[in-house]
Protein backbone atom coordinates (compact mmCIF):
# COMPACT_ATOMS: atom_id res chain seq x y z
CA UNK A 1 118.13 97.58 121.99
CA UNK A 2 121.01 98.05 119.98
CA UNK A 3 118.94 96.12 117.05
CA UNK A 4 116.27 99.28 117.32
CA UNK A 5 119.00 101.78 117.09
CA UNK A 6 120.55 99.89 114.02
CA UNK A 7 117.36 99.34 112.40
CA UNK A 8 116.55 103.51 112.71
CA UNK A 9 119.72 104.40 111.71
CA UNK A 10 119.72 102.81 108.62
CA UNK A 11 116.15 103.93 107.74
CA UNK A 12 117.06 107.49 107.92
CA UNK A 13 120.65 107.06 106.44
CA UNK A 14 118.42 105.51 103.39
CA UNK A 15 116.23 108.51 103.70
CA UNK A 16 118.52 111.46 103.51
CA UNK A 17 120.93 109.43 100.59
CA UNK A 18 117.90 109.10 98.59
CA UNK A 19 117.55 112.25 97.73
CA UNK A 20 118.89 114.85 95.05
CA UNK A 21 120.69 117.79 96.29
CA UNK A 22 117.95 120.89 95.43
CA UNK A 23 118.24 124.93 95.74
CA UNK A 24 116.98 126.30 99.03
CA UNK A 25 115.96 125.32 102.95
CA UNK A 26 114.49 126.18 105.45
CA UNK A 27 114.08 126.00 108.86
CA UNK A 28 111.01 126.00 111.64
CA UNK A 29 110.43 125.80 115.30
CA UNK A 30 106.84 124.77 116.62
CA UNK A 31 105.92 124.63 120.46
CA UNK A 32 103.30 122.26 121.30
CA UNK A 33 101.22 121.54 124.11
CA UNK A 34 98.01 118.30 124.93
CA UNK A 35 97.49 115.22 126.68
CA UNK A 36 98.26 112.08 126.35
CA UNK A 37 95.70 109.45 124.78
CA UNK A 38 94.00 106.78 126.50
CA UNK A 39 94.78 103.87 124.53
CA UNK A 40 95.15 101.23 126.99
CA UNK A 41 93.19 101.66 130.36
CA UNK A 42 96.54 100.31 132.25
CA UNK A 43 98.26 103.79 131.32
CA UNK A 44 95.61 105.53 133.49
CA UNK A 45 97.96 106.10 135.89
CA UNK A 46 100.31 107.92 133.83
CA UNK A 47 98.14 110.47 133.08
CA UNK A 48 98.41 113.38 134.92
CA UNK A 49 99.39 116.45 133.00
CA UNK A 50 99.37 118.60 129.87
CA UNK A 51 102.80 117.38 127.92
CA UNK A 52 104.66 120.62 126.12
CA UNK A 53 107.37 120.27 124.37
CA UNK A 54 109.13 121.98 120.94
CA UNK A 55 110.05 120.64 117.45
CA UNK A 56 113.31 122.05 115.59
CA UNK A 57 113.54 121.39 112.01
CA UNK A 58 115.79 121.91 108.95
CA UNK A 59 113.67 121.14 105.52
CA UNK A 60 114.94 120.75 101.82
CA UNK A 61 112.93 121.91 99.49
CA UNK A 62 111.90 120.24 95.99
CA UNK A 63 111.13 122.06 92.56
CA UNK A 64 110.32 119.58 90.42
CA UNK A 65 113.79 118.30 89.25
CA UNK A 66 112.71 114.98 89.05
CA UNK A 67 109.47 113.55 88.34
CA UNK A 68 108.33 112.27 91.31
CA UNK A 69 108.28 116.08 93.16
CA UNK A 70 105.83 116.84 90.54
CA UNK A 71 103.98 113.69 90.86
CA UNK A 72 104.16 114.61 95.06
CA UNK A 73 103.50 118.68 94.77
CA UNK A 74 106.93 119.28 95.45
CA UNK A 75 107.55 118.28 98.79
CA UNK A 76 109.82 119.07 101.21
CA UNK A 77 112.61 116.66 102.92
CA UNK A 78 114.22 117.03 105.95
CA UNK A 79 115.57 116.49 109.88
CA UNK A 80 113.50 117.32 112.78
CA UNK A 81 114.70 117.07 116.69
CA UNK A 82 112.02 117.07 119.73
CA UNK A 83 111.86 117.78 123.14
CA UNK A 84 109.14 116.70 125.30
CA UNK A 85 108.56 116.86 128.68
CA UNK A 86 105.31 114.43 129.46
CA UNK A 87 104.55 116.28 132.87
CA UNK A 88 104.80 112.96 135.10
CA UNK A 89 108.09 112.02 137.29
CA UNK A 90 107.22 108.28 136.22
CA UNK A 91 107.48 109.15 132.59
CA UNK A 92 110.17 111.71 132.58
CA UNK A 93 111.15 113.17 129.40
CA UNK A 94 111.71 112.46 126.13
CA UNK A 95 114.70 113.48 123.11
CA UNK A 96 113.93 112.55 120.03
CA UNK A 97 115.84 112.80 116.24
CA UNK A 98 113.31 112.38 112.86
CA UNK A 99 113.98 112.24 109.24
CA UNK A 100 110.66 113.12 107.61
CA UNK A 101 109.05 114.51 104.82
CA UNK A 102 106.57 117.59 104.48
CA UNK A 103 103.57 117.23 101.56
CA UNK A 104 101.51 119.99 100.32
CA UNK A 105 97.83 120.41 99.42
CA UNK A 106 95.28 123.48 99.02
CA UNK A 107 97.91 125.54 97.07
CA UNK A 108 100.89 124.84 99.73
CA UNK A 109 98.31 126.08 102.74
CA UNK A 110 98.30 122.65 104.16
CA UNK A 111 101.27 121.11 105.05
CA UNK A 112 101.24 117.30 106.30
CA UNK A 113 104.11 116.10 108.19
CA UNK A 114 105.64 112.57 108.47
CA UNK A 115 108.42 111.84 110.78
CA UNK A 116 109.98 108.66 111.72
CA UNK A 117 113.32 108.47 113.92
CA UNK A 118 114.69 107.24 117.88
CA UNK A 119 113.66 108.99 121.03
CA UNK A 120 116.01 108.54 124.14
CA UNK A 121 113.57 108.43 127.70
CA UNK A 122 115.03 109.70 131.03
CA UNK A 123 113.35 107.60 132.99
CA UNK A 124 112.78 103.66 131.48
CA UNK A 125 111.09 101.10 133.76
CA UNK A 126 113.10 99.68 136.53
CA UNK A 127 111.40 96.68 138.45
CA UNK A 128 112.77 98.26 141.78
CA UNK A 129 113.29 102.12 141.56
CA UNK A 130 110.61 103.13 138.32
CA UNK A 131 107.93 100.04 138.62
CA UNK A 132 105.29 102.61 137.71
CA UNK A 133 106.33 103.50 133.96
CA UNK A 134 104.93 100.26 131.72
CA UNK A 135 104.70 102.37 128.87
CA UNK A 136 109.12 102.46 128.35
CA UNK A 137 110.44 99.28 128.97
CA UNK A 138 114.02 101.35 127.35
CA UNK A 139 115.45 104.06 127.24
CA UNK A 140 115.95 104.26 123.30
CA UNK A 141 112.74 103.99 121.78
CA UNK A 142 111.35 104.23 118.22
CA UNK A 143 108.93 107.42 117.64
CA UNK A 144 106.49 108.51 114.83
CA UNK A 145 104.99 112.00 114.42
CA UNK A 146 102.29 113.45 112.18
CA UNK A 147 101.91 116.80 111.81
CA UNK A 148 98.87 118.99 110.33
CA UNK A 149 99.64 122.52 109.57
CA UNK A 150 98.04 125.45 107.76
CA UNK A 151 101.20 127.14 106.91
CA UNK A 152 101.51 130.57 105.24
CA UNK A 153 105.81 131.15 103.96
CA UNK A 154 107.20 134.33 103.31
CA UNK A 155 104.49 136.47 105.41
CA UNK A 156 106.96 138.99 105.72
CA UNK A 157 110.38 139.06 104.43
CA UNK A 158 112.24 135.72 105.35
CA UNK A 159 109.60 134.44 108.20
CA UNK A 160 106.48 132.33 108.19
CA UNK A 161 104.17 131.19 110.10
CA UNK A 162 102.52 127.40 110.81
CA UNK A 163 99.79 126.13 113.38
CA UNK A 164 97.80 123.05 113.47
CA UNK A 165 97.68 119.46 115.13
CA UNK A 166 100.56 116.83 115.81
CA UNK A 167 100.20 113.81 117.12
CA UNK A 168 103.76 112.13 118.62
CA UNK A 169 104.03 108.18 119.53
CA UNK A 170 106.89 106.74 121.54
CA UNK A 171 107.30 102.87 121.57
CA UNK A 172 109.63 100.13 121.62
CA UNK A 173 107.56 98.16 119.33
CA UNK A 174 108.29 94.98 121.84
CA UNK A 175 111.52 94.79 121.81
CA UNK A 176 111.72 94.73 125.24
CA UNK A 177 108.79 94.59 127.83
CA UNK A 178 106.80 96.62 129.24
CA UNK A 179 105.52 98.47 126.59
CA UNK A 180 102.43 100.12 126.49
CA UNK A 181 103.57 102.76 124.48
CA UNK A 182 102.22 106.72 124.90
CA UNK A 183 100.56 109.10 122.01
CA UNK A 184 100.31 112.66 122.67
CA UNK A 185 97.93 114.79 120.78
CA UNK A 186 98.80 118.36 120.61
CA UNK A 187 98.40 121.84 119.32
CA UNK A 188 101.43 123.67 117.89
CA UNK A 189 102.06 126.77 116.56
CA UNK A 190 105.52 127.76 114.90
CA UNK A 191 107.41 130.08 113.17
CA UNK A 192 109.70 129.45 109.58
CA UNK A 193 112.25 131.10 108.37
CA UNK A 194 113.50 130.85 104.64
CA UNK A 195 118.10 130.44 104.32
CA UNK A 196 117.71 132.12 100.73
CA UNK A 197 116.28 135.59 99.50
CA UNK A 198 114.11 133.98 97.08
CA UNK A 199 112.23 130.98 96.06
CA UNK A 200 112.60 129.71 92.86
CA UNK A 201 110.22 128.74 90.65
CA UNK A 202 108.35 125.50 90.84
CA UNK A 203 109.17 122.92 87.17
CA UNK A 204 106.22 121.00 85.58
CA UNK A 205 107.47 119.36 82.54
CA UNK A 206 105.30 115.83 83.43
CA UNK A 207 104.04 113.95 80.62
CA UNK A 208 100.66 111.98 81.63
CA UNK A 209 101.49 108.68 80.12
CA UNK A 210 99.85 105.71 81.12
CA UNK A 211 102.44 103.70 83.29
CA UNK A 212 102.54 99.83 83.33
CA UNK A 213 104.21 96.76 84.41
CA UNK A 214 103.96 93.18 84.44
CA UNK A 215 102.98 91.19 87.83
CA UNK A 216 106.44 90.99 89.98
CA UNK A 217 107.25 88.18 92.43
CA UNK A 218 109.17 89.01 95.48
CA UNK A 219 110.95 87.34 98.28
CA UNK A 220 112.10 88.48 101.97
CA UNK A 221 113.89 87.83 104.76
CA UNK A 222 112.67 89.79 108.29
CA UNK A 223 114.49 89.38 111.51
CA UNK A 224 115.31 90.90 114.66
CA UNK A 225 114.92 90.75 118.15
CA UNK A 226 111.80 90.91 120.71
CA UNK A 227 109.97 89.96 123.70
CA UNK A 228 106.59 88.55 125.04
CA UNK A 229 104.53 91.11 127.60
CA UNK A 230 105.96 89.33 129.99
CA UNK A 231 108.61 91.68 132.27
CA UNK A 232 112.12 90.02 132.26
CA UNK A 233 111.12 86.71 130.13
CA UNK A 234 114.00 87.18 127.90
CA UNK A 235 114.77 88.79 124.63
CA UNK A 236 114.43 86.56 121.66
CA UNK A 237 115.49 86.17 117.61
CA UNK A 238 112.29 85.80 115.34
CA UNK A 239 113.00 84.95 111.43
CA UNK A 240 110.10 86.10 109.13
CA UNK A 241 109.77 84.53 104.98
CA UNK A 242 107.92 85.91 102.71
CA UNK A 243 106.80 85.30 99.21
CA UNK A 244 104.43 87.74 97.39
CA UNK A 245 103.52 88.98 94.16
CA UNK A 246 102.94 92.53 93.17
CA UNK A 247 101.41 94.51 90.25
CA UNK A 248 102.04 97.99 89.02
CA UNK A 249 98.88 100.10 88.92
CA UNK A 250 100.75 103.52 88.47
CA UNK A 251 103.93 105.38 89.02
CA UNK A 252 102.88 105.78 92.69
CA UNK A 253 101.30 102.43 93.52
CA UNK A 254 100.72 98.71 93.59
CA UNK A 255 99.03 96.39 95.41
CA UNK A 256 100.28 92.80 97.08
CA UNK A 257 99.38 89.51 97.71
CA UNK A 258 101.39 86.93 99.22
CA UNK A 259 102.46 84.97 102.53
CA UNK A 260 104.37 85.13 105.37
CA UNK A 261 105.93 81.79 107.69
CA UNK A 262 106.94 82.98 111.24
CA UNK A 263 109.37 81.59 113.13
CA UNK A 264 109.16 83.60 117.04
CA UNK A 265 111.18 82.27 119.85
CA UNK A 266 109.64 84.85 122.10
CA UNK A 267 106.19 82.39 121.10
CA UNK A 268 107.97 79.39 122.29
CA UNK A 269 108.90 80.64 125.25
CA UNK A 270 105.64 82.09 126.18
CA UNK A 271 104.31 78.83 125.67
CA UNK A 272 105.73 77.11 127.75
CA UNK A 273 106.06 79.77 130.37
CA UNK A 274 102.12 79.53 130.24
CA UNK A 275 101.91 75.90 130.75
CA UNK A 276 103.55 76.36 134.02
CA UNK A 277 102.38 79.08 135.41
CA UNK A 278 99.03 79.41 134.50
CA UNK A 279 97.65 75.57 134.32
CA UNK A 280 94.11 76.96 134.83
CA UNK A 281 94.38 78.26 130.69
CA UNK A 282 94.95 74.26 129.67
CA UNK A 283 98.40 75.27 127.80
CA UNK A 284 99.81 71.85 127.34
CA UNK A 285 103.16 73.71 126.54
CA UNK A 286 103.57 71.51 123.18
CA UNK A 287 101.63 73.45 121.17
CA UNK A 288 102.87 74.32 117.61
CA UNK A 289 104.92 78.15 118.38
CA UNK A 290 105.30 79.07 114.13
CA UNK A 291 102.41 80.62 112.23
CA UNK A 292 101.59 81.13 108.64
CA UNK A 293 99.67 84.23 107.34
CA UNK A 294 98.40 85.42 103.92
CA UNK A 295 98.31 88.89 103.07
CA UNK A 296 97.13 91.77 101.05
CA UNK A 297 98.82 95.17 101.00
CA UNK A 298 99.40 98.27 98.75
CA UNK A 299 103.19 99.97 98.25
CA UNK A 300 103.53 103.90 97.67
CA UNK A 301 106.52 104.46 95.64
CA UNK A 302 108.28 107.97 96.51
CA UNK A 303 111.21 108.00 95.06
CA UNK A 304 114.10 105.02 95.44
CA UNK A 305 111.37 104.86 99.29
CA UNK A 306 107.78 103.32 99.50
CA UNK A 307 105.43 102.94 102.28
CA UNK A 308 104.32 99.71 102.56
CA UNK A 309 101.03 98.70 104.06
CA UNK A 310 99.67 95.14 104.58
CA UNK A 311 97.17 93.62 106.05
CA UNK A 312 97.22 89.10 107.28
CA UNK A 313 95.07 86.96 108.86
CA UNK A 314 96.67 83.61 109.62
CA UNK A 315 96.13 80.36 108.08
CA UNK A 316 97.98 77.98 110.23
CA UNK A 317 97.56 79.49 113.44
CA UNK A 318 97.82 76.74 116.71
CA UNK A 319 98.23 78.86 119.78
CA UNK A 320 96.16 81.69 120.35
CA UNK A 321 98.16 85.02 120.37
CA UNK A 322 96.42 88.24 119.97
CA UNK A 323 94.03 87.28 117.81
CA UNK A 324 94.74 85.92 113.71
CA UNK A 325 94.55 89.53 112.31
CA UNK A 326 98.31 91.14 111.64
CA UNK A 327 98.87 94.13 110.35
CA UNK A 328 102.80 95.25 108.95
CA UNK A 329 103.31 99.09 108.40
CA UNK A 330 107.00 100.60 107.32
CA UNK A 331 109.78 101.60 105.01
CA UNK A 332 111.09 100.11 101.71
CA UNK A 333 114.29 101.55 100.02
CA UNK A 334 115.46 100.40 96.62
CA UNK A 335 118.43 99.29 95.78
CA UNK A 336 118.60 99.16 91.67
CA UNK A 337 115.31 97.63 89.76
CA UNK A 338 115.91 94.40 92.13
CA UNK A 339 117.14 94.81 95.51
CA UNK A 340 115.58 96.33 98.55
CA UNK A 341 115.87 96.51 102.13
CA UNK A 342 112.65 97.90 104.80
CA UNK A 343 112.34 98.55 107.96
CA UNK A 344 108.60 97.75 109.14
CA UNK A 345 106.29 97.42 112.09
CA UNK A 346 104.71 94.22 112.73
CA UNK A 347 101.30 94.68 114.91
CA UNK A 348 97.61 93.34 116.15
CA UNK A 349 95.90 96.13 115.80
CA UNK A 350 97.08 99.07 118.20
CA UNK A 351 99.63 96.30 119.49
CA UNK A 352 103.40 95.85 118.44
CA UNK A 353 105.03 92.70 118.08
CA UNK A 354 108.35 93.47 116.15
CA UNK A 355 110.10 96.53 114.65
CA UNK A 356 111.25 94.06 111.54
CA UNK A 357 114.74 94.57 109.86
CA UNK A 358 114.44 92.74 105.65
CA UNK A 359 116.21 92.30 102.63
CA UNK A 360 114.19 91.39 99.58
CA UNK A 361 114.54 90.66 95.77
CA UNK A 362 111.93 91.93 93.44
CA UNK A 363 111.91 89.43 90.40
């Protein structure tokens, strides 16, 4: 676990630094209240209550100082801390620290939220005293939350109001087993309260021109740490190269194609662990643990930050592990024209196999 907590920590580090100091802030609270989502019929159990909880955030706000708010609608940046209390003994409660970012649309009515940090559980699986809780194999976890917001500032004096949707997801991302994960859908409404007297007024100096660039090659290095479904089969390196090329279709995006070799000890072990155990599935135990994938993907430049998006379907694929689709979700942060480092999610479909940790060049 202490791989997750460095891997976090260094994406929001990277997200606060790569900002611009700006002119005002604010801050918001927002109670919430829903259920839980049945993702995975084995979480049935776990389902018992209505999960409540309150978000605390401090927000920077962006007036256009540098191209990209105007490109974005001046958004906002900021740090958010939760509290959630997921109304089952087995689950306990969660604590959880964001960086995110706030985007506007519908003349600043609509606020989307995007939040990204570490949650700390109170009550982690525990083979004798907590066998019931699959879904938190830890008790650090990585957490995502979206929130959807009309939001009205300023509706008298210094205070504002917000309501809407959020939707909150707690996993480990495999990193240790079990880890069925939990997403709570939920209605919030909030208050906001502006630090300065006034707002300033929003800059739009942005020339239109056409933006292009040459196809780039790239190269990466993932690793980290993680482990099969299995409960107490061991935690396990995995080494990830990739080779892609990228072109330039605008100042906010580009799209990818490349490939990925995978080198996952967890694989080898769960191999053989299959062979033994389980003769009845005709494992032989010598089968082939690397695969090989090719990939598409698009990048969303915000800043010195992207998002990063791919989808892989692998080529050279001997034993069968949750199917040959991949998908890889995350964080790129730019170091110079050349250098980057990310911090991405590595999944079949709704299921996690690594929280990856990379260094890259961009060529």
């Amino acid at each position: 676990m202490k791989q997750l907590v460095t891997y976090t920590f260094l994406f929001c580090c990277a997200f606060i630094f790569a900002q611009e100091k700006q002119t005002t802030s604010t801050f918001d609270v927002n109670y919430f209240k829903g259920n839980i989502a049945l993702h995975n019929d084995d979480i049935l159990h776990l389902i018992n209550g209505h999960p409540e909880g309150f978000i605390l955030s401090w927000n920077k706000k962006t007036f256009g100082h540098q191209a990209w708010e105007q490109r974005y609608n001046y958004p906002d940046y900021g740090v958010s801390f939760a509290y959630q209390n997921l109304k089952n003994e087995v689950l306990g409660n969660n604590y959880s620290l964001y960086a995110h970012y706030n985007f506007y649309f519908f003349k600043r009515n609509l606020m989307l939220r995007i939040g990204q940090g570490l949650a700390y559980t109170t009550n982690p699986y525990d083979k004798v005293d907590n066998h019931k809780n699959i879904a938190f194999g830890s008790r650090l976890l990585s957490s995502t939350y979206l929130m959807l917001n009309y939001k009205k500032e300023r509706l008298f004096d210094r205070f504002g109001f917000q309501t809407g949707l959020s939707l909150i997801h707690y996993s480990n991302a495999n990193v240790k087993a079990p880890n069925t994960s939990v997403n709570s859908i939920t209605f919030n409404v909030g208050l906001t309260y502006n630090l300065e007297e006034e707002t300033p007024e929003y800059i739009y100096n942005l020339l239109e021109e056409k933006f292009t660039e040459s196809i780039k090659f790239n190269f990466a290095l993932r690793s980290g740490i993680n482990e099969s479904d299995v409960v107490g089969s061991g935690q396990y390196p995995f080494l990830v190269v990739s080779a892609y090329a990228d072109k330039r279709l605008s100042h906010k995006s580009a799209v990818q194609l490349g490939v990925d070799v995978f080198f996952s000890q967890f694989l080898e072990e769960l191999i053989y662990y299959k062979s033994v155990a389980f003769p009845e599935d005709n494992v032989s135990g010598d089968e082939d643990w690397k695969r090989i994938g090719v990939f598409a993907g698009h990048e969303l430049f915000i800043n010195k930050l992207s998002v990063v998006t791919q989808l892989g379907y692998y080529v050279y694929y001997p034993y069968d592990f949750e199917g040959r689709t991949y998908f890889r979700v995350g964080m790129k942060r730019y170091f110079g024209d050349k250098i980057f480092g990310a911090l991405t999610l590595k999944s079949h479909g709704a299921k996690a196999e690594a929280v990856e940790l990379g260094v890259g060049i961009r060529l």
